[in-house]
C-alpha atoms as a PDB file:
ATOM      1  CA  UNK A   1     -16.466   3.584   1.361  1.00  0.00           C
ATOM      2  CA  UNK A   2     -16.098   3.760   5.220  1.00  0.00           C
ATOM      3  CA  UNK A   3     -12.262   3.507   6.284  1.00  0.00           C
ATOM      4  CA  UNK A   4     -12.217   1.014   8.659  1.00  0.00           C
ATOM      5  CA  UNK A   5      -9.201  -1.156  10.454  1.00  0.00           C
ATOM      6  CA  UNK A   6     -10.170  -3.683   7.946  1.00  0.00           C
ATOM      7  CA  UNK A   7      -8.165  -1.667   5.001  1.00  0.00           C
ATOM      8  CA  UNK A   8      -5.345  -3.907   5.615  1.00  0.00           C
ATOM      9  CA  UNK A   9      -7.105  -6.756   4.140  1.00  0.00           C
ATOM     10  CA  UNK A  10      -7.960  -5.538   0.812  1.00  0.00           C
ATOM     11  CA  UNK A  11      -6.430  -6.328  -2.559  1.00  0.00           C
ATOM     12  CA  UNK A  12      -4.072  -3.185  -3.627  1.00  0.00           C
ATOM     13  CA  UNK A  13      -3.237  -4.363  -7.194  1.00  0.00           C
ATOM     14  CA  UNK A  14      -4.823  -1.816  -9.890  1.00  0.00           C
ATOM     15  CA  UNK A  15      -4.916   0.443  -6.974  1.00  0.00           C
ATOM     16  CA  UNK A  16      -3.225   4.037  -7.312  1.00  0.00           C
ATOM     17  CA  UNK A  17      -0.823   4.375  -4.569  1.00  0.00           C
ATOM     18  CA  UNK A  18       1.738   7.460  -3.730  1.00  0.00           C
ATOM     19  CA  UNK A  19       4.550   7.062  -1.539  1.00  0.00           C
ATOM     20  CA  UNK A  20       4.363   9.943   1.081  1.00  0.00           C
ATOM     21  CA  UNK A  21       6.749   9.269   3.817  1.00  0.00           C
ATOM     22  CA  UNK A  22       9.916   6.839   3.688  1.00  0.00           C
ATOM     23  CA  UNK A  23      13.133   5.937   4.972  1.00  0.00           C
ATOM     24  CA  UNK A  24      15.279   5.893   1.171  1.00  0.00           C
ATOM     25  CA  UNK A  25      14.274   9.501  -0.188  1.00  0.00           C
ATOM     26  CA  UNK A  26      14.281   8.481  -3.612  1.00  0.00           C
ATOM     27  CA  UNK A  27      11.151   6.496  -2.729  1.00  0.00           C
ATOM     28  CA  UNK A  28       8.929   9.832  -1.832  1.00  0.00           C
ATOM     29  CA  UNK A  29       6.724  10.963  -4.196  1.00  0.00           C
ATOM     30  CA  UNK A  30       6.526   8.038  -6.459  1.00  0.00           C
ATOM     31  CA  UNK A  31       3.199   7.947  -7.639  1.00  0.00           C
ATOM     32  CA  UNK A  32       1.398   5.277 -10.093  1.00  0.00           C
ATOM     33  CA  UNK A  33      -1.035   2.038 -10.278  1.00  0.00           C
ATOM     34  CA  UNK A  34      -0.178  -1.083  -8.478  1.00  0.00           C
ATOM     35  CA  UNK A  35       0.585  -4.068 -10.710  1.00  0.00           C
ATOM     36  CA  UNK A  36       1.938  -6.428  -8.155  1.00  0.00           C
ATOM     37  CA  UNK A  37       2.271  -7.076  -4.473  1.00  0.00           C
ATOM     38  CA  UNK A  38       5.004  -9.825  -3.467  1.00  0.00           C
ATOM     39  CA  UNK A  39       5.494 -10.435   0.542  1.00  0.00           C
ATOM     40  CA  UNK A  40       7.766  -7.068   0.919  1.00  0.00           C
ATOM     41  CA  UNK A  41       7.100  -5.066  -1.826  1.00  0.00           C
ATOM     42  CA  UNK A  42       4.676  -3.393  -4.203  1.00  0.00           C
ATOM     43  CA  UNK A  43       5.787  -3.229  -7.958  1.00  0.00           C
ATOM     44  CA  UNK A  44       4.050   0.006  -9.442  1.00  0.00           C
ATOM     45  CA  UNK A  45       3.591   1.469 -12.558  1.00  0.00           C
ATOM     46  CA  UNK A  46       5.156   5.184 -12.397  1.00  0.00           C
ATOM     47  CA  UNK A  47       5.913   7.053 -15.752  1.00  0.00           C
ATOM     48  CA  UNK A  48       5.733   4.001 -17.874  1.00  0.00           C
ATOM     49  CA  UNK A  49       8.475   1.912 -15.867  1.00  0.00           C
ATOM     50  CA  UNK A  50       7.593  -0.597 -13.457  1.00  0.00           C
ATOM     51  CA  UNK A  51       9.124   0.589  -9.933  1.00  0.00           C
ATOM     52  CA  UNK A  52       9.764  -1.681  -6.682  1.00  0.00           C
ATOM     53  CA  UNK A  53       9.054  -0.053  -3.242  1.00  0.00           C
ATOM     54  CA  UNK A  54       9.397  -1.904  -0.320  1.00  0.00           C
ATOM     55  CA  UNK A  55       6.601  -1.941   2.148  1.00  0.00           C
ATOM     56  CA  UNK A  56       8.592  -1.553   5.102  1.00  0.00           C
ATOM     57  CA  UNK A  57      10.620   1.528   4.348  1.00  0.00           C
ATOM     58  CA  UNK A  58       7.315   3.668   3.296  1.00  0.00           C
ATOM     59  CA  UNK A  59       4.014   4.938   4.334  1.00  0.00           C
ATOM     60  CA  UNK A  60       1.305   4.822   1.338  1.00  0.00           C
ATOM     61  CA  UNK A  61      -1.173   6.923   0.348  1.00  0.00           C
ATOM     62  CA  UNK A  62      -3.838   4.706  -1.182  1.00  0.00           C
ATOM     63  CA  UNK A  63      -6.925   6.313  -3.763  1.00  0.00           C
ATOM     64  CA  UNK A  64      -9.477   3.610  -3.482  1.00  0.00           C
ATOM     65  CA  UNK A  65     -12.302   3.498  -5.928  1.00  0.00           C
ATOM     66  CA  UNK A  66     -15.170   5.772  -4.674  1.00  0.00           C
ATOM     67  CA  UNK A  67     -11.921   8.697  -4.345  1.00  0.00           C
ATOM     68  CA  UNK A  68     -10.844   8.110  -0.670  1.00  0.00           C
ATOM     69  CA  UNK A  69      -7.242   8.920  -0.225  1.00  0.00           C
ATOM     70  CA  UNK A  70      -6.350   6.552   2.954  1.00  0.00           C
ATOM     71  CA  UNK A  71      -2.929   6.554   5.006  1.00  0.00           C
ATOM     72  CA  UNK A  72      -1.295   3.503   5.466  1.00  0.00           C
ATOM     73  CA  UNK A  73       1.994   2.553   7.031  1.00  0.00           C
ATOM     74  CA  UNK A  74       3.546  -0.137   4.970  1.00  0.00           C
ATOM     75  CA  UNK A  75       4.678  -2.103   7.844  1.00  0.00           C
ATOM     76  CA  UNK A  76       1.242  -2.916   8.959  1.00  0.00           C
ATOM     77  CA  UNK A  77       0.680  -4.376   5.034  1.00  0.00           C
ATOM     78  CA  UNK A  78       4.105  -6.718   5.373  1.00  0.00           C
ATOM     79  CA  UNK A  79       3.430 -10.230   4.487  1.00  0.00           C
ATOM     80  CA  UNK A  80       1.737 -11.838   1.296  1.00  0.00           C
ATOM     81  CA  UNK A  81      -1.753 -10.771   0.535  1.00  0.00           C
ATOM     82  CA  UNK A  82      -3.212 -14.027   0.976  1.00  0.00           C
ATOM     83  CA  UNK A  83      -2.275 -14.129   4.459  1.00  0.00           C
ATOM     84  CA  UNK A  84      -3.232 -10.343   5.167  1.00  0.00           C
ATOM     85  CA  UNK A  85      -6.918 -11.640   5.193  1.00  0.00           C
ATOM     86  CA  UNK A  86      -6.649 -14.258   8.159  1.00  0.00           C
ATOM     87  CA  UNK A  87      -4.941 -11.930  10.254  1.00  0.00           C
ATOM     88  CA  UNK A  88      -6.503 -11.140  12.992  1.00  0.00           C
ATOM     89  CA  UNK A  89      -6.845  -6.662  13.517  1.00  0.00           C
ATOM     90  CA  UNK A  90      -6.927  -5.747  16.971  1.00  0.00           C
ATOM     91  CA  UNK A  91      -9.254  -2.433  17.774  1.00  0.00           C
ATOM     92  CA  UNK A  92      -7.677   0.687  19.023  1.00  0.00           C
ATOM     93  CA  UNK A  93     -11.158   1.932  19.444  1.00  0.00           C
END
């Protein structure tokens, strides 16, 4: 799968997501399958218990389905995924 600024705009539940970098420390490391995305937050599956992280305290690692590990910064994934897709991405590059 090419990586692209579009990454923002895909659909994370039944992803596999890992929390590598975040403001509350006992968010890093949590590891699991997403099960829900609300505006703020991602509920995940991790040991058998569902788990709440917020998006805007973290940065994700996400394992999408052809084994790409991708870096995301949750801030930039804020807001509900419906209206992820009809914002607009603006190029760095």
């Amino acid at each position: 799968m090419k990586v692209t600024p579009d990454i923002i705009r895909q659909e994370f539940i039944g992803t596999k997501l890992k929390v590598s970098k975040s403001n509350d420390p006992s968010y890093v490391g949590m590891s699991g399958k997403v099960i829900d995305e609300t505006r703020d937050t991602f509920a995940i599956l991790h040991k058998g218990k569902k788990k709440t992280v917020v998006k805007d305290l973290a940065v994700f690692h996400f394992k999408l389905s052809d084994g790409t590990v991708v870096e995301i910064d949750g801030k930039l994934l804020v807001g509900r995924p419906e209206d992820r897709l009809k914002r607009h991405i603006r190029r760095l590059w």
